[in-house]
Protein backbone atom coordinates (compact mmCIF):
# COMPACT_ATOMS: atom_id res chain seq x y z
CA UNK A 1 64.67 11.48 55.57
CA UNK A 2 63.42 7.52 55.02
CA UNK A 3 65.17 5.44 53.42
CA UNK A 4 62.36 5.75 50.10
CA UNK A 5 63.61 9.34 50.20
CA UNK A 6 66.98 8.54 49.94
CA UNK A 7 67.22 6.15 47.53
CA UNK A 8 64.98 8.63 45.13
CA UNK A 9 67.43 11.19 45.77
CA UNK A 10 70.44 9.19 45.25
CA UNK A 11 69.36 7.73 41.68
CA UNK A 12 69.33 11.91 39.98
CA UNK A 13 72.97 12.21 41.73
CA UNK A 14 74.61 8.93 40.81
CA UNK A 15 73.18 10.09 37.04
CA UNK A 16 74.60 13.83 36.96
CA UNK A 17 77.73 12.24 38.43
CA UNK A 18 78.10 10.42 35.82
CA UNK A 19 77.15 12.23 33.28
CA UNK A 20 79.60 15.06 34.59
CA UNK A 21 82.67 11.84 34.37
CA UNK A 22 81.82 10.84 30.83
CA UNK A 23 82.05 14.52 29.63
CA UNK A 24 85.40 15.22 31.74
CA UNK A 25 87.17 11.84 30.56
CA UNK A 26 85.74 12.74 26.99
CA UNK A 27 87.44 16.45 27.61
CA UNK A 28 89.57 17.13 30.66
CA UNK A 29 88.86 20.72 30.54
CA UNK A 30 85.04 19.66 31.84
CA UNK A 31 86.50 19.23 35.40
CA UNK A 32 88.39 22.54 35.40
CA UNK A 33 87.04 25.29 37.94
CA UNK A 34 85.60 27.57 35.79
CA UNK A 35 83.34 25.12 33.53
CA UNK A 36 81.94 23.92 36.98
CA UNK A 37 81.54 27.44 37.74
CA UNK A 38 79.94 27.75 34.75
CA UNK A 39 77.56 24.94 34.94
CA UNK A 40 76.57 26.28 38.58
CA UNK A 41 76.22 29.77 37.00
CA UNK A 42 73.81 28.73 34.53
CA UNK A 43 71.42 26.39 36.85
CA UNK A 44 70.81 29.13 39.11
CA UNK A 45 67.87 30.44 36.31
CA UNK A 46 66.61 27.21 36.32
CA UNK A 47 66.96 25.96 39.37
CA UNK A 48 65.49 29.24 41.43
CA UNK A 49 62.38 28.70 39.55
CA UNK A 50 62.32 25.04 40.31
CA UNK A 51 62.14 25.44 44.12
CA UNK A 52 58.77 27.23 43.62
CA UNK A 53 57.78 24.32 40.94
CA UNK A 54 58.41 21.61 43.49
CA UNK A 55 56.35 22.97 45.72
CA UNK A 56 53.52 23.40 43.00
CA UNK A 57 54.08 19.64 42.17
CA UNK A 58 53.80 18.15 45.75
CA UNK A 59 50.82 19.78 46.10
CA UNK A 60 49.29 18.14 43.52
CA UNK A 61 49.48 21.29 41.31
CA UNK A 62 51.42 22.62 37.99
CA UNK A 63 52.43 25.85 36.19
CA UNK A 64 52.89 25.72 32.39
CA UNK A 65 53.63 29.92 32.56
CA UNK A 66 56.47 30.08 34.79
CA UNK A 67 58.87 30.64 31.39
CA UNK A 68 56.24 33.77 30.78
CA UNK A 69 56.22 35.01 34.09
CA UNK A 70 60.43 34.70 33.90
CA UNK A 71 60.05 36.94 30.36
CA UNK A 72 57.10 39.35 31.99
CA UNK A 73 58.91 39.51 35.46
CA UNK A 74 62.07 40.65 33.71
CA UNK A 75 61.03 43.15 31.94
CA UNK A 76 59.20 44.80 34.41
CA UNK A 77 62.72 44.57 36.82
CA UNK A 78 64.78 46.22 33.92
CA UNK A 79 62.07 48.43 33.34
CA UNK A 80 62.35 49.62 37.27
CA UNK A 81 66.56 49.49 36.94
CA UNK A 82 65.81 52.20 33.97
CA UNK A 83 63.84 54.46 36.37
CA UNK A 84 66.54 54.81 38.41
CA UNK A 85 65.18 53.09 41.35
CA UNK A 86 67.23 51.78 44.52
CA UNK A 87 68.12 48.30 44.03
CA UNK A 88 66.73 47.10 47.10
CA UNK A 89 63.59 48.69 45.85
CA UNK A 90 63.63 46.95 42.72
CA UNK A 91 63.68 43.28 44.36
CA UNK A 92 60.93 43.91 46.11
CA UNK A 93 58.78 45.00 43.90
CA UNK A 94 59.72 42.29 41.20
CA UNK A 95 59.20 39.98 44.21
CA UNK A 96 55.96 41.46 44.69
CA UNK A 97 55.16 41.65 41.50
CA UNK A 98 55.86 37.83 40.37
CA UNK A 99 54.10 36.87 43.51
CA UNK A 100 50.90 38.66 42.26
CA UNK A 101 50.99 36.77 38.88
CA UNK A 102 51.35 33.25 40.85
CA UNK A 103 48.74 34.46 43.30
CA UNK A 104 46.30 35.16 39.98
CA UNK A 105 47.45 31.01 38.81
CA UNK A 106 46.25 30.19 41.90
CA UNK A 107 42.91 32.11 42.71
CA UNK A 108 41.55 31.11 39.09
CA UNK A 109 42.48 27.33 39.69
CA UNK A 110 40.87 27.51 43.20
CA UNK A 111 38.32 29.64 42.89
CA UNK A 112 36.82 28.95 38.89
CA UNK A 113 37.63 24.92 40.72
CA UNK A 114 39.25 24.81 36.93
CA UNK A 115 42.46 22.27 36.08
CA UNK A 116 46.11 24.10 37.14
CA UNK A 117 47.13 22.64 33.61
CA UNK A 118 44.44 24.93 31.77
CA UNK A 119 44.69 28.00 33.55
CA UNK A 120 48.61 28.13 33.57
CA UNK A 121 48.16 27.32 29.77
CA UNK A 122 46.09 30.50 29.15
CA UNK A 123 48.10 32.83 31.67
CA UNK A 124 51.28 31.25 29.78
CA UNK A 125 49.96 32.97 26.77
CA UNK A 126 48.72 35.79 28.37
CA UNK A 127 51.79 37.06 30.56
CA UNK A 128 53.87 36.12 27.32
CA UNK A 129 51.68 38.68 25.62
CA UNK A 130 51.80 41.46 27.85
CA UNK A 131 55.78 41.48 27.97
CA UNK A 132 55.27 41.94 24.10
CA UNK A 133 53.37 44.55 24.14
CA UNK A 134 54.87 46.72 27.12
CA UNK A 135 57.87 46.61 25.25
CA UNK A 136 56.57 46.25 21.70
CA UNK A 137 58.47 42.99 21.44
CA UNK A 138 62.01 44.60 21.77
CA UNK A 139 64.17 43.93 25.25
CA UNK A 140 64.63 46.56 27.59
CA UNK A 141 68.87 46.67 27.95
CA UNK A 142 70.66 48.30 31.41
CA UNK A 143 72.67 51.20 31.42
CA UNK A 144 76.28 50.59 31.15
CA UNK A 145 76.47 52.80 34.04
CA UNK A 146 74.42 50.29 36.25
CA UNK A 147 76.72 47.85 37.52
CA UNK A 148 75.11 46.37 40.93
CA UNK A 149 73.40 43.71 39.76
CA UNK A 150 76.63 42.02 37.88
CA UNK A 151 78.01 40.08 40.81
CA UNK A 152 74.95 38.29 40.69
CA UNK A 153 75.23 36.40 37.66
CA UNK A 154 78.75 37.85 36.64
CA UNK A 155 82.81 38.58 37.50
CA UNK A 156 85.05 37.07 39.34
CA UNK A 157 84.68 34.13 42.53
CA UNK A 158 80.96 32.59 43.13
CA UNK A 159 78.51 34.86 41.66
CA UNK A 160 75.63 35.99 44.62
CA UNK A 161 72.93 33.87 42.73
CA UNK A 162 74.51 30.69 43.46
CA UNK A 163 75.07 31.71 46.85
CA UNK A 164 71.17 32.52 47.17
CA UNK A 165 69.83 29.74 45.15
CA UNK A 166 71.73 27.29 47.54
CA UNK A 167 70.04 28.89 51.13
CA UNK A 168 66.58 28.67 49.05
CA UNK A 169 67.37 25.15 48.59
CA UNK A 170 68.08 24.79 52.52
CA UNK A 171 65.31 26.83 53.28
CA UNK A 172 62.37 25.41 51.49
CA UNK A 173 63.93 21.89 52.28
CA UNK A 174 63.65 22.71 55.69
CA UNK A 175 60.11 24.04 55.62
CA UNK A 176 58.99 21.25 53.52
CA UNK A 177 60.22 18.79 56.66
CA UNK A 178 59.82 20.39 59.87
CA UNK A 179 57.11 23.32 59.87
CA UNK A 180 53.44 22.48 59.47
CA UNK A 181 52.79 24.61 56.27
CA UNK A 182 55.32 21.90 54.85
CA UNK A 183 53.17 18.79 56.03
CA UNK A 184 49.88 20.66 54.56
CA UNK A 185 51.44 21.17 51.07
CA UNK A 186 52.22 17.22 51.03
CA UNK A 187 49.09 16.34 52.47
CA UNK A 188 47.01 18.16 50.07
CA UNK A 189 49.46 16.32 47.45
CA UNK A 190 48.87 13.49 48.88
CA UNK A 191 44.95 13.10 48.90
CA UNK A 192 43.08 17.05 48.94
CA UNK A 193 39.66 15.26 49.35
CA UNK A 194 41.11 13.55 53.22
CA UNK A 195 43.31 17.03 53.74
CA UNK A 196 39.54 18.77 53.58
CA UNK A 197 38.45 16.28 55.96
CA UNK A 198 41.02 17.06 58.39
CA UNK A 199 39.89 20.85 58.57
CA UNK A 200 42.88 22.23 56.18
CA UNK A 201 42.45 25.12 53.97
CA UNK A 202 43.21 23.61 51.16
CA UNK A 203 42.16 26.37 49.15
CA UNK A 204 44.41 29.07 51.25
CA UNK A 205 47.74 26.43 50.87
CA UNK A 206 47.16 26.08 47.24
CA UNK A 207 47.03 30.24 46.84
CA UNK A 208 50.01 30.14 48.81
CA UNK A 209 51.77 27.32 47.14
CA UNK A 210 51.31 29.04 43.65
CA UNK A 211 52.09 32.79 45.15
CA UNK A 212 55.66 31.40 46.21
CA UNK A 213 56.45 29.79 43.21
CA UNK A 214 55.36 33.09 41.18
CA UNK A 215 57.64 34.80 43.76
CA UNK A 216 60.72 31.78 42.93
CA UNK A 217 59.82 33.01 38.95
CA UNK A 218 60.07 36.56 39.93
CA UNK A 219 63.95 35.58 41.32
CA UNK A 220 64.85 33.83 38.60
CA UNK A 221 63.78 36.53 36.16
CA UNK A 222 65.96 39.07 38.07
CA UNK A 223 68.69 36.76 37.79
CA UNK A 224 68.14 36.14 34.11
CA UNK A 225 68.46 40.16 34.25
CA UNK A 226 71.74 40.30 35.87
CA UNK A 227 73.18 37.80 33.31
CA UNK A 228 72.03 38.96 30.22
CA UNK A 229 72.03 42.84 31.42
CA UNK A 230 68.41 43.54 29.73
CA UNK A 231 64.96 42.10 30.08
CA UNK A 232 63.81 40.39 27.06
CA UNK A 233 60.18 39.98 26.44
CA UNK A 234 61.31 36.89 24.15
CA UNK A 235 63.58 34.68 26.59
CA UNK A 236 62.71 31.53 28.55
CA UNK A 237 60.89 30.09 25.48
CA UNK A 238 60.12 27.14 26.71
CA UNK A 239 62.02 27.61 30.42
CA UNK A 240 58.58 25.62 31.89
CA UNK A 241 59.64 22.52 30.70
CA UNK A 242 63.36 22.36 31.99
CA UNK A 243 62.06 23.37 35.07
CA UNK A 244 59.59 20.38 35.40
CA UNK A 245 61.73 17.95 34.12
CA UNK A 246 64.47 19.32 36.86
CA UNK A 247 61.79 18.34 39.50
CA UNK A 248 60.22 15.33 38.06
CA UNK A 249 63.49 14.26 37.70
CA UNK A 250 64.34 15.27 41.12
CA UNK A 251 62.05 12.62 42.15
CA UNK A 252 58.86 14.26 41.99
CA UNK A 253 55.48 12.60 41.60
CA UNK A 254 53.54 14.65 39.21
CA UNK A 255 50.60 12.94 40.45
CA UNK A 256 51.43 15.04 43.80
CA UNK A 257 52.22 14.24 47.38
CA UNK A 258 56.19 13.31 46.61
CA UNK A 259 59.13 16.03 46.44
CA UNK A 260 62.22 17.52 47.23
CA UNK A 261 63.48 20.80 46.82
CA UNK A 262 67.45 19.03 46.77
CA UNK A 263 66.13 16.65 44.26
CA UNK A 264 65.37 19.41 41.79
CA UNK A 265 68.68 20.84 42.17
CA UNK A 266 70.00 17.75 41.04
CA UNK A 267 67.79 17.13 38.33
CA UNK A 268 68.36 21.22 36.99
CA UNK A 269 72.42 20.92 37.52
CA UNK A 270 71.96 17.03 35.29
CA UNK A 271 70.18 19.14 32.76
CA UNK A 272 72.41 22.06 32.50
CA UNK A 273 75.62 19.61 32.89
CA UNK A 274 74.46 17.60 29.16
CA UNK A 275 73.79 20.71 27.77
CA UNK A 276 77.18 22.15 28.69
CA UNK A 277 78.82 19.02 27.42
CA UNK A 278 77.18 18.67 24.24
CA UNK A 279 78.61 22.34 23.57
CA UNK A 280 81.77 21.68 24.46
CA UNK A 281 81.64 18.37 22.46
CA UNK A 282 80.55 20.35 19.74
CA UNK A 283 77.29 17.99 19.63
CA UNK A 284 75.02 19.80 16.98
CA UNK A 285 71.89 21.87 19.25
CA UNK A 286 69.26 19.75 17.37
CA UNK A 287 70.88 16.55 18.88
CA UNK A 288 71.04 18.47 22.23
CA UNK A 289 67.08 19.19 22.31
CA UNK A 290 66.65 15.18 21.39
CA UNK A 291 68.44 14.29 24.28
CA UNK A 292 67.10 16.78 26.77
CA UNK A 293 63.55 15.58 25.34
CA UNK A 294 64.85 11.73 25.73
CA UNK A 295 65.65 12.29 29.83
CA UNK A 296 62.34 14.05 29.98
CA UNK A 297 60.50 11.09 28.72
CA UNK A 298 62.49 8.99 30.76
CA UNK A 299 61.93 10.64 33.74
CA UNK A 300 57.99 10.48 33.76
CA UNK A 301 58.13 7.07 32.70
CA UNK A 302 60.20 6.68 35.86
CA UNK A 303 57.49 8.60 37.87
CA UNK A 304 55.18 6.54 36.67
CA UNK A 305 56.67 2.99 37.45
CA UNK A 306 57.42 4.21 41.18
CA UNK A 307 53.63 5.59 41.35
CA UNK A 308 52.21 2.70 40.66
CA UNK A 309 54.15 0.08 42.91
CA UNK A 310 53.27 2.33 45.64
């Protein structure tokens, strides 16, 4: 990692630590075990479906209907719990399934040659829809009887998500450095007209690209099931935009060609650690969404600055 890389990574964490210090001196009971727990708990939603964002982003891409495709992918997963099925069986077809919807993001961008922003704006609405309407806008709850998928997001010690959202993190972070798939995503990022020049298939990385983060949704939906023990054709209103600002935050360009998988970690644990301390502060929601909406701004205006001194 260069130095550059360092020093954008380092800014998010000196932030959520101390943002995490101001909270605990303001309440000691912010530093005890199970609040962190807590706070770790909650970013796995977010953060899961961040990996695949970050990966969108380098590439000089974006998804506005990841929050849908959470809602639609859930649904479908509790849907599958209610028939009964193995849970092994389950995964992989919500896998599967969430991949297909990010494959569809990125076909119509690539192949129509139409804006990522407008397509993921009209699939937003469209996958939204269709979780409506398979469930005629009520969620789908477990049976009490159906207790595997609990220690994911529930009971006692580190739940499994935060187990698996932390090897995603080491995985893709990996991949991104050392394999040559990585280097493609960041050179298309970087500049797609030189990337065609140099005999990539730009077109084939960009499916790709948008097919894993469908399948990072599809994770993050089935986690959001585990937690909240139904799929709800209403939830992750507005789940897109936390998980952009984690990566832009994160130190993501959104002009492409800059990212880090880590970095949106950080920038998804900063976001769910002010939310969690506003709560406990007893800091009024409305005041919560201002200052969620204030680091956002921030943040691009951030990505901006360091875009154009390089």
């Amino acid at each position: 990692m260069n130095p550059r890389s360092v020093l954008t990574l380092l800014g998010p964490f000196l932030a959520l630590m101390i943002v995490y210090s101001i909270f605990g001196l303001l309440d000691a009971r912010f530093f005890s075990p199970v609040v962190t727990m807590n706070i770790l708990t909650q970013t796995v939603i977010v953060g899961t479906a961040a990996i695949g964002m970050t990966l969108i982003i380098i590439s000089g891409g974006i998804d506005l209907s990841v929050g849908s495709m959470v809602a639609l992918s859930g649904v479908f997963c509790a849907w599958l719990v209610r028939q009964g099925l193995d849970p092994l069986a389950v995964f992989a077809a919500t896998i599967a399934f969430s991949a297909l919807c990010g494959a569809c993001n990125g076909g119509l961008s690539v192949g129509l040659k139409l804006l990522p922003f407008i397509v993921t704006l009209g699939t937003m609405q469209m996958f939204r829809g269709l979780a409506k309407v398979t469930t005629q806008g009520t969620p789908i709850n477990l049976p009490p009887q159906i207790t595997a998928w609990k220690p994911w997001m529930q009971g006692a010690g580190v739940p499994h998500g935060v187990w698996l959202m932390l090897l995603l993190v080491v995985f893709f972070s990996w991949m991104l450095r050392y394999t040559r798939f990585g280097r493609h995503i960041v050179a298309v990022g970087s500049n797609e007209q030189t990337a065609i020049l140099c005999g990539l298939p730009v077109s084939r990385i960009k499916i790709l690209v948008y097919t894993i983060g469908g399948a990072m949704a599809g994770l993050s939906a089935m986690m959001n099931m585990a937690k909240s023990s139904q799929g709800d054709p209403t939830t992750a209103m507005g789940m897109e935009l936390d998980v952009i600002a984690a990566v832009v935050i994160g130190g993501a360009s959104l002009s492409g060609g800059v990212g880090s998988v880590l970095g949106a970690l950080v920038g998804a644990l900063l976001m769910t650690t002010i939310r969690s301390g506003c709560s406990m502060m007893q800091i009024p929601s409305a005041w919560t969404e201002v200052i969620t909406g204030a680091i956002i701004v921030v943040a691009v205006i951030i990505d901006r600055i360091r875009h154009k001194k390089a």
